[in-house]
Protein backbone atom coordinates (compact mmCIF):
# COMPACT_ATOMS: atom_id res chain seq x y z
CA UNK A 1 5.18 1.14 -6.27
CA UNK A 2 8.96 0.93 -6.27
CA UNK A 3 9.72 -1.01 -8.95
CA UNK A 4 12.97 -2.67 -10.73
CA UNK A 5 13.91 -0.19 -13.75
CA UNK A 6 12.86 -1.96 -17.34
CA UNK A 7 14.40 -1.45 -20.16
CA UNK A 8 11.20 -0.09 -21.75
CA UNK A 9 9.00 1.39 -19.31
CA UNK A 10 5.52 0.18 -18.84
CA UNK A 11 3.49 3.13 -18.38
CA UNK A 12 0.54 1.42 -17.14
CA UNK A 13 2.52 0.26 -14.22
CA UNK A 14 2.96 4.16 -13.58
CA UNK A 15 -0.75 4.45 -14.07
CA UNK A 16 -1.43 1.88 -11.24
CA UNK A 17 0.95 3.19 -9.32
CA UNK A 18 -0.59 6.88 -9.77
CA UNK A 19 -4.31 5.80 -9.10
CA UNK A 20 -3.05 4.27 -5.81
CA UNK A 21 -1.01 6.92 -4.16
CA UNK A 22 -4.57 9.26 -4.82
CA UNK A 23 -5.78 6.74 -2.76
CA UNK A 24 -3.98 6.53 -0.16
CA UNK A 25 -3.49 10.33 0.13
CA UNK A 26 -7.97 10.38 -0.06
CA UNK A 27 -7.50 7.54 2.73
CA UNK A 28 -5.31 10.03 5.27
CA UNK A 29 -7.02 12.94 3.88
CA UNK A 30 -10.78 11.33 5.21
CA UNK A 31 -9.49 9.79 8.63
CA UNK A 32 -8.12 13.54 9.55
CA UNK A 33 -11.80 15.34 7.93
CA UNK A 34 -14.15 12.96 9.90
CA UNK A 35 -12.54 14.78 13.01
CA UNK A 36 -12.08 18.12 11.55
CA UNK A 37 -14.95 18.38 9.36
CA UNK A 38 -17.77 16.34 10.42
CA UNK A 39 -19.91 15.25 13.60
CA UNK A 40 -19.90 11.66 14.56
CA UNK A 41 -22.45 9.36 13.64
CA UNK A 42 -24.10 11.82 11.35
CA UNK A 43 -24.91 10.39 7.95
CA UNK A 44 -22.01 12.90 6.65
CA UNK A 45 -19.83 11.02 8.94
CA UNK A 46 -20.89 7.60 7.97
CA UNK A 47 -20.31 8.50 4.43
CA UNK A 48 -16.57 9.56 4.77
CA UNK A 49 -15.92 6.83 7.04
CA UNK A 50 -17.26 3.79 4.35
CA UNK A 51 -15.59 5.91 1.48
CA UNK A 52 -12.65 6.28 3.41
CA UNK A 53 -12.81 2.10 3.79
CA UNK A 54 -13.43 1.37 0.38
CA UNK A 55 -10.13 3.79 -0.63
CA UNK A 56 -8.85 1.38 1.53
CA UNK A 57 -6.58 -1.25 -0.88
CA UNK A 58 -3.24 0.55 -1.89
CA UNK A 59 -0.97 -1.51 0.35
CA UNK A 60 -1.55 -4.52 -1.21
CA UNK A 61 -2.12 -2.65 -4.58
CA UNK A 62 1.60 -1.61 -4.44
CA UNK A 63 3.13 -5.11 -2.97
CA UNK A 64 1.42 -6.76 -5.92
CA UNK A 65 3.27 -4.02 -8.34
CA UNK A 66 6.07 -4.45 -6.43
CA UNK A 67 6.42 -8.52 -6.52
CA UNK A 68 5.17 -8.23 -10.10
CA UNK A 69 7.67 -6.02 -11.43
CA UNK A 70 10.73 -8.04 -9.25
CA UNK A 71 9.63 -11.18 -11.22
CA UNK A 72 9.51 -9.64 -14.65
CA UNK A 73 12.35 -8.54 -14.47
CA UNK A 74 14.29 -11.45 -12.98
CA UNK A 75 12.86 -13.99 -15.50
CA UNK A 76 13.75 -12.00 -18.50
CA UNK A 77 17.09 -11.52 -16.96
CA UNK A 78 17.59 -15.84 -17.68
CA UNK A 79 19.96 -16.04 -14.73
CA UNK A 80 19.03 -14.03 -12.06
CA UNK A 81 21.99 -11.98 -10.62
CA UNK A 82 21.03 -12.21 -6.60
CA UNK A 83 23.75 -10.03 -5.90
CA UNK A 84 22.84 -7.41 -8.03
CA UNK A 85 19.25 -7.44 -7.12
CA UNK A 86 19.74 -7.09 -2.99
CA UNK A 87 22.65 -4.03 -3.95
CA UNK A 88 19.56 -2.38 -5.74
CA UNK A 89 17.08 -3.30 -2.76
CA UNK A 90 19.73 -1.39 -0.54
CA UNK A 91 20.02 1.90 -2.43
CA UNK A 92 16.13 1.44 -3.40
CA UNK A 93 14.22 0.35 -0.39
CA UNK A 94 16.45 -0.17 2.55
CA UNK A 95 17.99 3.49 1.98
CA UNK A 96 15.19 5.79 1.83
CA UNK A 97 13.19 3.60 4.80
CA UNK A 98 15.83 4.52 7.36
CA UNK A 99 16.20 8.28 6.20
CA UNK A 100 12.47 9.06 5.94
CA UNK A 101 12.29 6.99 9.86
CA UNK A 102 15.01 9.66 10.80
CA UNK A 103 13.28 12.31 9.19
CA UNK A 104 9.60 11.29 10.50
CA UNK A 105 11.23 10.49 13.95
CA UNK A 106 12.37 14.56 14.40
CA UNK A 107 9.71 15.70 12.72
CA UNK A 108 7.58 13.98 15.35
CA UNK A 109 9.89 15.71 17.97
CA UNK A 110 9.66 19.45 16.34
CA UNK A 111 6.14 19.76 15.00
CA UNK A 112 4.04 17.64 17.04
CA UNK A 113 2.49 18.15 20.80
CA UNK A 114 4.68 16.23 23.53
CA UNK A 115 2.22 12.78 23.40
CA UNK A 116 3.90 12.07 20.45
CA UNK A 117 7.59 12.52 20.71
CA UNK A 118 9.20 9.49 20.38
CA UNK A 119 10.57 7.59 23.14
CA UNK A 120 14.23 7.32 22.32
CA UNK A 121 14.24 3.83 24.04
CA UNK A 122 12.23 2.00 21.63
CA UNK A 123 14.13 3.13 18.14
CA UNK A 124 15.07 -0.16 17.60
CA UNK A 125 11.43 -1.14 17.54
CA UNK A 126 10.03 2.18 15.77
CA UNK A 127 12.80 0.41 13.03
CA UNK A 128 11.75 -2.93 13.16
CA UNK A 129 7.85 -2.77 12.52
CA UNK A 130 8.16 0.72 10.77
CA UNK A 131 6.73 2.61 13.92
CA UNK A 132 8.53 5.84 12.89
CA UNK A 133 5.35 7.27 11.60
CA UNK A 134 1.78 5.84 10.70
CA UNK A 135 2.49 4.97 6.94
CA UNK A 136 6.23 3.95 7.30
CA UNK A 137 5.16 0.03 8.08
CA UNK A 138 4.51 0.00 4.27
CA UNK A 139 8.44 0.00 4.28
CA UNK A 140 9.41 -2.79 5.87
CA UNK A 141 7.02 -5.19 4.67
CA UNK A 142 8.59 -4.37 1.26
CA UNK A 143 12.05 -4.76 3.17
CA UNK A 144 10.68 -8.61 4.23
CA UNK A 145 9.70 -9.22 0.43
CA UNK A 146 13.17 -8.05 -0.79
CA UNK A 147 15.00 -10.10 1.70
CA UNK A 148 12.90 -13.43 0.80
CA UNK A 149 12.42 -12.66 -2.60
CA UNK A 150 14.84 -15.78 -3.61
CA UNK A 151 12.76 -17.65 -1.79
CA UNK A 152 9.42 -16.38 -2.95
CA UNK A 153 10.62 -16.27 -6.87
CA UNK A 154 11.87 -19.97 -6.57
CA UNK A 155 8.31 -21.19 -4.80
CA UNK A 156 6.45 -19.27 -7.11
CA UNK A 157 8.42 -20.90 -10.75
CA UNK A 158 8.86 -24.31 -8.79
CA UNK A 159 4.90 -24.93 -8.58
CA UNK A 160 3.67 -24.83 -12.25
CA UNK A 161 -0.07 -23.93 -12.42
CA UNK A 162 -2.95 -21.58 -13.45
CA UNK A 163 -3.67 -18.28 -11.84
CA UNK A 164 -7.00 -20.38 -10.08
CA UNK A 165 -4.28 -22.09 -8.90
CA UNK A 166 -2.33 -19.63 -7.58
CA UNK A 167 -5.49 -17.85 -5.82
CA UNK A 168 -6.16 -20.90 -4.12
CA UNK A 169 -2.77 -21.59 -2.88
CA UNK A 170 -1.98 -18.08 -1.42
CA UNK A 171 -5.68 -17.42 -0.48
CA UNK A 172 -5.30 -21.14 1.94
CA UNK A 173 -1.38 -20.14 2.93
CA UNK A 174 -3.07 -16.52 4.49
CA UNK A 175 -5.99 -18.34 6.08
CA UNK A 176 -3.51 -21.00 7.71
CA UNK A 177 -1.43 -18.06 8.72
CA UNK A 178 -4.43 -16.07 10.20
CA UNK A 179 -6.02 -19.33 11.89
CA UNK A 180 -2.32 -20.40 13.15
CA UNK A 181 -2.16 -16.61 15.07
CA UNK A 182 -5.01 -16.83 16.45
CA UNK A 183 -4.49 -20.06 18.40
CA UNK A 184 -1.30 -18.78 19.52
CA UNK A 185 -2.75 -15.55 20.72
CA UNK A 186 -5.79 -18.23 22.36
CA UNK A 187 -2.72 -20.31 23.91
CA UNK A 188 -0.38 -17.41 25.49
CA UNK A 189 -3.95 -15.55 26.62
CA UNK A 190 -2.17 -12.76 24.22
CA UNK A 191 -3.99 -9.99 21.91
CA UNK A 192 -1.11 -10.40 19.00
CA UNK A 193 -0.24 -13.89 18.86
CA UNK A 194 2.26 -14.58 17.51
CA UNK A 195 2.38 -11.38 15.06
CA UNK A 196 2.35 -8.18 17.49
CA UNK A 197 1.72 -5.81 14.19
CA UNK A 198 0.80 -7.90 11.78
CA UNK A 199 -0.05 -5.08 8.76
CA UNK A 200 3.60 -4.41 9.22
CA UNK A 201 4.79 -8.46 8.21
CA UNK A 202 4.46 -9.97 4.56
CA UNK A 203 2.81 -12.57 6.24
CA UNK A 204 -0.48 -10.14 6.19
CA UNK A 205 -0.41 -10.09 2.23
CA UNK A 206 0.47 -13.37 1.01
CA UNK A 207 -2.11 -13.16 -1.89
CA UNK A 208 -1.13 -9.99 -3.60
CA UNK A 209 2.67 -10.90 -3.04
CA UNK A 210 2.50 -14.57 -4.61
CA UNK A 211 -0.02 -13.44 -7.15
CA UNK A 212 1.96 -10.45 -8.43
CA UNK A 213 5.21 -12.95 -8.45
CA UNK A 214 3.12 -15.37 -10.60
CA UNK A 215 1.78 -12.61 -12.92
CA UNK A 216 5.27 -11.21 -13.43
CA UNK A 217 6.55 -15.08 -14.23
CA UNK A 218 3.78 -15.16 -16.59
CA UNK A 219 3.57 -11.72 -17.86
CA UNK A 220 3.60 -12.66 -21.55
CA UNK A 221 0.07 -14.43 -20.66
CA UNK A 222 -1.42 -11.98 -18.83
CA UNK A 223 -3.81 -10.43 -21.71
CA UNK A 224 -5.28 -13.95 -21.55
CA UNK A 225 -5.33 -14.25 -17.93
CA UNK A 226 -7.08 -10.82 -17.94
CA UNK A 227 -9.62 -11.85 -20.63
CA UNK A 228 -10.51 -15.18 -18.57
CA UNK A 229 -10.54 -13.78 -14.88
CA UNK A 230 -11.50 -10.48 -15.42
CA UNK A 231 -15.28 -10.71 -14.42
CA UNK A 232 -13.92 -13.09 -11.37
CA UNK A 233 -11.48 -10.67 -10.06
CA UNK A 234 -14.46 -7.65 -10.31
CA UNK A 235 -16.89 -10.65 -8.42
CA UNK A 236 -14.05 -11.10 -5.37
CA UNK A 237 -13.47 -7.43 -5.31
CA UNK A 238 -17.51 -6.48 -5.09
CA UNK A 239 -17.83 -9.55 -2.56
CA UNK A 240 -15.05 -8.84 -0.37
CA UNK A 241 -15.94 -5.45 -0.35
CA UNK A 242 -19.65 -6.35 0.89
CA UNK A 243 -18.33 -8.77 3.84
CA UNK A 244 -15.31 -6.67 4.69
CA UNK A 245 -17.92 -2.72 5.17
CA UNK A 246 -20.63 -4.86 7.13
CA UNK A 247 -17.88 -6.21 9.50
CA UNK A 248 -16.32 -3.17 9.52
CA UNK A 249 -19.49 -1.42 10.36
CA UNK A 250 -20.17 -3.87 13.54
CA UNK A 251 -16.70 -3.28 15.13
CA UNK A 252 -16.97 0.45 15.12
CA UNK A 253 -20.22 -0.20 16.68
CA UNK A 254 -18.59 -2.76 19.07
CA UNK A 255 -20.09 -5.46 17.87
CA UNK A 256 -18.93 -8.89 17.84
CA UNK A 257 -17.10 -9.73 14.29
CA UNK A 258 -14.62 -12.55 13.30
CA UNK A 259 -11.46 -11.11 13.12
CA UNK A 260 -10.00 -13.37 11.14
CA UNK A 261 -12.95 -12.97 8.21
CA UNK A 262 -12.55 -9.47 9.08
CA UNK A 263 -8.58 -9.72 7.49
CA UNK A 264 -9.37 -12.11 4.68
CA UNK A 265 -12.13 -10.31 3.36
CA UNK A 266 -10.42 -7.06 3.00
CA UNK A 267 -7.43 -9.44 1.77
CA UNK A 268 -10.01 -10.44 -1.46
CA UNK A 269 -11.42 -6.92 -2.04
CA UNK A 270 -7.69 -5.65 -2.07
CA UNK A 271 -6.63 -8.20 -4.26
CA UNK A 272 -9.57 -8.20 -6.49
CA UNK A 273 -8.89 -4.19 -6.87
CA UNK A 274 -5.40 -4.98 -7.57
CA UNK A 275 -6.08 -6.83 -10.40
CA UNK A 276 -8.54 -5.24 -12.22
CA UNK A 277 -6.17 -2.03 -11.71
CA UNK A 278 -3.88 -3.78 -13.55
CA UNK A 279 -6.25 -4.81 -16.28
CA UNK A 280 -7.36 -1.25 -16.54
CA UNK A 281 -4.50 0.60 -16.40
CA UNK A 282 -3.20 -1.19 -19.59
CA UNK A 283 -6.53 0.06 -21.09
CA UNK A 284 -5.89 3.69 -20.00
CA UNK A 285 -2.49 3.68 -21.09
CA UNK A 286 -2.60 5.92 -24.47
CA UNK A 287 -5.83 7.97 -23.00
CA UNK A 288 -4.81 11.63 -22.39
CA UNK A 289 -6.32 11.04 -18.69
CA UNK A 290 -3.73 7.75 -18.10
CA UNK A 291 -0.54 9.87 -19.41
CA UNK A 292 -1.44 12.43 -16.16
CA UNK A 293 -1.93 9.79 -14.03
CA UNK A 294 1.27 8.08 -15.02
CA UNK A 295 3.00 11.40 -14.67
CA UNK A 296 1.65 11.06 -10.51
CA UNK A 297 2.56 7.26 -10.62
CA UNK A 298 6.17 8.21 -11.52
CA UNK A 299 6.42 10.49 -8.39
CA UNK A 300 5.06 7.69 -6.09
CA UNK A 301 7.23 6.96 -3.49
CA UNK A 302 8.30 10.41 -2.67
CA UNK A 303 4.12 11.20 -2.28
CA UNK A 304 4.28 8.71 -0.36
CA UNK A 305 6.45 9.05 1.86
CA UNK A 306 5.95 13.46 2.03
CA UNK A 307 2.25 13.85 1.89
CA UNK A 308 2.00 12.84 5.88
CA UNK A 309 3.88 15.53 6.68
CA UNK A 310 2.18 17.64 3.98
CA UNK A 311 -1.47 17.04 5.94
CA UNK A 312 -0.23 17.24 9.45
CA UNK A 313 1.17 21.00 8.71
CA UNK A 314 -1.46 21.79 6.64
CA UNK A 315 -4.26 20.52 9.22
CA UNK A 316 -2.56 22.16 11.95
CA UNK A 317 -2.24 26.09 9.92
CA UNK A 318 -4.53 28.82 10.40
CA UNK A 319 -5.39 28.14 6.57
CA UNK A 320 -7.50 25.01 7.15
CA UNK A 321 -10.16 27.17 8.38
CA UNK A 322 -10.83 28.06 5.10
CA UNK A 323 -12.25 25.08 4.39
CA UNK A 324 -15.00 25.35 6.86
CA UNK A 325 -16.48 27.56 4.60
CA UNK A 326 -16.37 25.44 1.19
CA UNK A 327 -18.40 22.52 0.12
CA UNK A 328 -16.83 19.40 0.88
CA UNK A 329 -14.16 20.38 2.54
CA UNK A 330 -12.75 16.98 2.69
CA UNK A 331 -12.21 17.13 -1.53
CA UNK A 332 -10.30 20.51 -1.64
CA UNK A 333 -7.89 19.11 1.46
CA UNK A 334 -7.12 16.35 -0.82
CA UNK A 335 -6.70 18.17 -4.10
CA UNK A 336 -4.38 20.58 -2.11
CA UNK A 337 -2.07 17.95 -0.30
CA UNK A 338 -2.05 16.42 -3.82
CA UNK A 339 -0.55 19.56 -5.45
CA UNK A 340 1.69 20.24 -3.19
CA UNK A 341 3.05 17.06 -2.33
CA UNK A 342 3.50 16.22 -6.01
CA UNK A 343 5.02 19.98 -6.34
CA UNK A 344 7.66 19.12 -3.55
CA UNK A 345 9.07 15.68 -5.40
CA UNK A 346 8.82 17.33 -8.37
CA UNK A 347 11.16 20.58 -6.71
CA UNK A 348 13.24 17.53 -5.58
CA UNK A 349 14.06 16.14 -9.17
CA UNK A 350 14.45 19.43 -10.48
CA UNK A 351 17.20 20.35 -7.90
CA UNK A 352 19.01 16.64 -8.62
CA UNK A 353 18.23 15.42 -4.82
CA UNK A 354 15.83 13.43 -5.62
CA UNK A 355 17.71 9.90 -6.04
CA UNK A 356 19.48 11.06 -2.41
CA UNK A 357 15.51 11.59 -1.29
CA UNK A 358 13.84 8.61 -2.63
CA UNK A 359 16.53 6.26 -3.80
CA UNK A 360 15.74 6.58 -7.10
């Protein structure tokens, strides 16, 4: 999602980066419609809810960009210029997380009932694990892979390999950490272990991260890659998917599940997506269809880090009752919040704030 700048632009990174921001605007958009439009456990309910979990992969989706586009670029760079890079992470990453936190921790304050103001004692955690707002954590896992990207880039050249590889070493690294966090949380009688938010660590998304580094290493190969893993990465994706939905299923009906198969399976139909995103976006790329999606993908991180805000007002407005009397209301609440979050970053470009806004 917030990529290093190439000297020729890839637009099927844009593409990727476009499908997944609809996604995780259709994500928000069904959480806040199975309260506002639907009854629960009505089959209309169950639908949203398992479409709203199978739009469910865009935070890995974007790490894997993310890591992928790093690598490129620091391999084609020969030497990689450290200092350069973490100056860039600053005004890139670091920047824009602690202005929209700001911004998300008044608007919190002003627009929202008094349950959830924020308690001016904990800013320092709100900061930390990206607490400013629901879909802030996103930023500080991508501040933990810019501050160990050294680190990450040098594992990921060091250990020469295949992609099978490369699956196999991150997919056992995340079930190690997983296991390891759960006997912690077993030893200390503890809920969290030794991870209190764990979607808001790297830890969390060790395949998508290593994988995307490896990819980007390898990017010259990845046609071949593609045409020898393709039908693998669709099989992980459709199997994780299955195991991930009936878990899912049991723990919203407070059933016993594995929590740790619970996390890895989501882990493999995220990843899975990922790459077969990837694979098709470089198929879309001179369709009329992929240059509008690109055109999206470009305006990423600002949708990401408006459209929130963009729901919450629009949810809370007289105007939402209009829905009530449309078919699927849940489908013209996204198409709206699209438009005019995409409108607003687009207003922001146009009036020369936006690098202030976004950092880029």
């Amino acid at each position: 999602m917030f990529e290093a700048r190439e000297s020729t632009r890839d637009s099927a990174f844009d593409i990727v980066k476009g499908l997944s921001i609809l996604e995780v605007i259709a994500h928000h958009v069904l959480s806040l419609s199975l309260r506002r439009f639907s009854e629960p456990a009505t089959i209309e309910w169950w639908g949203l809810y398992i479409l709203k979990e199978i739009l469910h992969f865009a935070v890995p989706t974007f790490l894997m960009i993310s890591a992928l586009l790093l690598a490129r670029s620091i391999a084609s760079q020969g030497k990689a210029n450290w200092s350069r890079f973490y100056l860039r992470r600053l005004t890139r990453t670091v920047w824009p997380y602690l202005l929209w936190s700001a911004i998300y921790l008044w608007f919190r304050f002003a627009f929202m009932p008094e349950r959830e103001h924020p308690n001016w004692d904990n800013i320092a955690l709100y900061l930390f694990w990206g607490k400013a707002f629901y879909h802030l954590y996103f930023f500080t896992v991508l501040v933990q892979v810019s501050v160990l990207f050294p680190i990450i880039f040098g594992f990921v050249k060091k250990i020469e390999g295949s992609l099978a590889k490369w699956f196999l070493i991150s997919f056992c690294i995340q079930l190690l950490i997983y296991y390891s966090n759960y006997v912690v949380a077993v030893k200390t009688n503890s809920i969290e272990g030794y991870l209190p938010f764990p979607a808001s660590t790297l830890l969390w998304y060790v395949p998508p991260i290593l994988l995307g580094a490896y990819i980007g290493l390898n990017w010259l190969n990845w046609e071949s890659m593609w045409n020898r893993y393709k039908w693998v990465f669709a099989a992980m994706a459709f199997v994780g998917l299955c195991a991930y939905l009936w878990l899912e299923i049991r723990r919203v009906n407070f059933m016993p599940i594995e929590k740790r198969m619970h996390a890895l399976s989501l882990t493999a139909y995220a990843t899975g997506v990922s790459l077969l995103l990837i694979g098709f976006s470089r198929r879309m790329a001179n369709a009329r269809i992929g240059f509008g999606i690109a055109m999206v993908g470009n305006r990423s991180l600002g949708m990401f880090v408006i459209h929130p805000a963009v729901i919450y007002l629009f949810i809370e407005s007289p105007i939402v009752r209009v829905f009530n009397y449309t078919p699927l209301p849940y489908l013209w609440l996204w198409l709206v919040t699209v438009m005019i979050t995409w409108a607003i970053v687009e207003a922001a470009y146009k009036l020369r704030i936006g690098k202030l806004l976004f950092g880029r």
